[in-house]
N, C-alpha and C. Protein backbone atom coordinates (compact mmCIF):
# COMPACT_ATOMS: atom_id res chain seq x y z
N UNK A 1 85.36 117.82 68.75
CA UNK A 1 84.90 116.53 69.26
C UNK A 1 83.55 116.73 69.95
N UNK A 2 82.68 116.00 69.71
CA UNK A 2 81.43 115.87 70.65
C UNK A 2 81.47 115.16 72.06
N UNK A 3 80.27 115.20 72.61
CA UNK A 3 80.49 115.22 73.94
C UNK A 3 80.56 113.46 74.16
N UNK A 4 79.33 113.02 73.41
CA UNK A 4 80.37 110.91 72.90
C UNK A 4 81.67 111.12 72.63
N UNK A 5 82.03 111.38 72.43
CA UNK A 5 83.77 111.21 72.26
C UNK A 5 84.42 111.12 73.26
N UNK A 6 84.19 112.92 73.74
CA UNK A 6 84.92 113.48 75.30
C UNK A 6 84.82 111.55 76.51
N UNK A 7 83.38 111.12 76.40
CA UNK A 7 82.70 110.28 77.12
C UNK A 7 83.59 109.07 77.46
N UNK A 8 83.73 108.99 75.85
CA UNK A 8 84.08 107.65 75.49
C UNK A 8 85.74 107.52 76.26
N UNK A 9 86.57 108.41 75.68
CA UNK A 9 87.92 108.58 75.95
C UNK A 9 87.77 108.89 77.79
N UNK A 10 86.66 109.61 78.20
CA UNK A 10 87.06 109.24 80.02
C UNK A 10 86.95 108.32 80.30
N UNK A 11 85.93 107.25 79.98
CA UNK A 11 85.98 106.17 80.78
C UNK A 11 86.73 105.13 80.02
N UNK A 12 87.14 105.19 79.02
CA UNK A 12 88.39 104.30 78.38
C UNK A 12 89.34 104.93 79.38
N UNK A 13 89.67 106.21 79.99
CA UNK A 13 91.03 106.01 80.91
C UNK A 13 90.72 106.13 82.03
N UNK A 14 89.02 106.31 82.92
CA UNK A 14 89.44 104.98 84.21
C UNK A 14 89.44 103.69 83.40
N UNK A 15 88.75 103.42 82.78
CA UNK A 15 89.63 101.71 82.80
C UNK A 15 90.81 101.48 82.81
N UNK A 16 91.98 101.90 82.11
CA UNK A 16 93.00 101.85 82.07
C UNK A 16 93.35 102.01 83.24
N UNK A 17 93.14 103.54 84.23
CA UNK A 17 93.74 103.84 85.25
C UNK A 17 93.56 102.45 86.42
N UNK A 18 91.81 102.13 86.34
CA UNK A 18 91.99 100.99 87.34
C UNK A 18 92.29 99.46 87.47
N UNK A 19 92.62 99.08 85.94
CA UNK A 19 93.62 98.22 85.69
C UNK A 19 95.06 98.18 86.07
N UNK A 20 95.10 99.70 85.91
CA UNK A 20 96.90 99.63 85.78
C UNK A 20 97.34 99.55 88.09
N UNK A 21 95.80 100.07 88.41
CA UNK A 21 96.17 100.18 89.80
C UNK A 21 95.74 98.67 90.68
N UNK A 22 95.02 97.65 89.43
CA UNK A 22 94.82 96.39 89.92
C UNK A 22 96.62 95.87 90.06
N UNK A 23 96.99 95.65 88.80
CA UNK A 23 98.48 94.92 88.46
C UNK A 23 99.63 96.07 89.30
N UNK A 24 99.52 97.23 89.61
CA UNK A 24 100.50 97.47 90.74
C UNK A 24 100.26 96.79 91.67
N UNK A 25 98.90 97.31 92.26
CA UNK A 25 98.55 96.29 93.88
C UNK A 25 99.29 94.94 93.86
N UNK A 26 98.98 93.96 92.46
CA UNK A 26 99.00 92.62 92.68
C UNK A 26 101.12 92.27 92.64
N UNK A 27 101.59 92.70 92.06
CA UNK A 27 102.65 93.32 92.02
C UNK A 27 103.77 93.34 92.84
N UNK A 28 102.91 94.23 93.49
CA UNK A 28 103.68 94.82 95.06
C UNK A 28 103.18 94.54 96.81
N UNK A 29 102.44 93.98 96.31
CA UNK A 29 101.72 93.72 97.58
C UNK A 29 102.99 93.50 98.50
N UNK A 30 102.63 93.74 99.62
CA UNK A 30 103.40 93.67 101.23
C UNK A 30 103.14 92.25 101.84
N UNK A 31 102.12 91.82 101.61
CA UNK A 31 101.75 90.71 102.72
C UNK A 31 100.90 90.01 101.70
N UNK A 32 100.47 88.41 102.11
CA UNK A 32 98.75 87.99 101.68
C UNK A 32 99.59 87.70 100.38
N UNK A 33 98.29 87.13 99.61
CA UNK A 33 98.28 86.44 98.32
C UNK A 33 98.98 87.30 97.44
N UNK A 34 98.12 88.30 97.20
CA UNK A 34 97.69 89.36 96.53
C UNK A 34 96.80 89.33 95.25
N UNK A 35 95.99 89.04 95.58
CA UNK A 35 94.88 88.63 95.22
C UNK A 35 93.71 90.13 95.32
N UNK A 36 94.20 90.90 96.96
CA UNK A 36 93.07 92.01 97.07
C UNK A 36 91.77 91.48 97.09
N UNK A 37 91.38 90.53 97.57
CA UNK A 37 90.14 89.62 98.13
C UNK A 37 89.73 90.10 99.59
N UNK A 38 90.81 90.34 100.21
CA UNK A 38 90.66 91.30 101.43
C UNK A 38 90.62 90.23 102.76
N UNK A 39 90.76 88.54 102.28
CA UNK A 39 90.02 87.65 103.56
C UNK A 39 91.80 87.60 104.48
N UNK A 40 92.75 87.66 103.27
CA UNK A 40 94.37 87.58 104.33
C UNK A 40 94.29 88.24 105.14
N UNK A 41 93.40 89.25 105.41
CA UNK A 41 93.89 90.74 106.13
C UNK A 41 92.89 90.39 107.50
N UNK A 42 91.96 89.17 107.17
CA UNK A 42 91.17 89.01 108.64
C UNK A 42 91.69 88.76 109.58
N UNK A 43 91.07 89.46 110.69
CA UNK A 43 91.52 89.06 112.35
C UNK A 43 91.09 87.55 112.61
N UNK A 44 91.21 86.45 112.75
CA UNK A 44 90.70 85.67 113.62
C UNK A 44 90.84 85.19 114.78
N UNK A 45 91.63 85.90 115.51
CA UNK A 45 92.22 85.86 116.89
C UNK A 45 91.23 85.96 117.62
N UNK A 46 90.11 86.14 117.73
CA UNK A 46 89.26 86.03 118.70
C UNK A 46 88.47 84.27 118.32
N UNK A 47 88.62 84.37 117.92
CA UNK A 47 88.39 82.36 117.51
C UNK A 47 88.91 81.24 118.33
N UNK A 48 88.22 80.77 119.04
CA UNK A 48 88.84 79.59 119.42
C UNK A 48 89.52 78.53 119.05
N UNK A 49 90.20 78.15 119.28
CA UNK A 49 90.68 76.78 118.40
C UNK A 49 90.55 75.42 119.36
N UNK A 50 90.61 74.35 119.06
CA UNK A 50 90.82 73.21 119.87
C UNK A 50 92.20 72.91 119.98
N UNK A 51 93.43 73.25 118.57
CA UNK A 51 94.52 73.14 119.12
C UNK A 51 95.31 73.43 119.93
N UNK A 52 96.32 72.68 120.76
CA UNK A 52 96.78 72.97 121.69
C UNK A 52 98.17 73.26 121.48
């Protein structure tokens, strides 16, 4: 095999690998959408609110 080949077949399996680690995340998620957008995970406790 040449070294295009070797090339081709690594990054054909990160893709795979970081697909397959998108649909676990989304999956299994603990908390939040799961989405992995990252905004569920914000603090806003230092925010004021007007509600009482």
């Amino acid at each position: 095999m040449d070294t295009q080949t070797i090339l081709v077949f690594a990054i054909f399996a990160l893709a795979v690998f970081y697909v397959s680690r998108l649909v676990y995340r989304s999956i299994f998620a603990k908390k939040g959408c799961a989405s992995n957008c990252g905004k569920c995970s914000a603090d806003f406790s230092h925010i004021p609110t007007d509600k009482k």
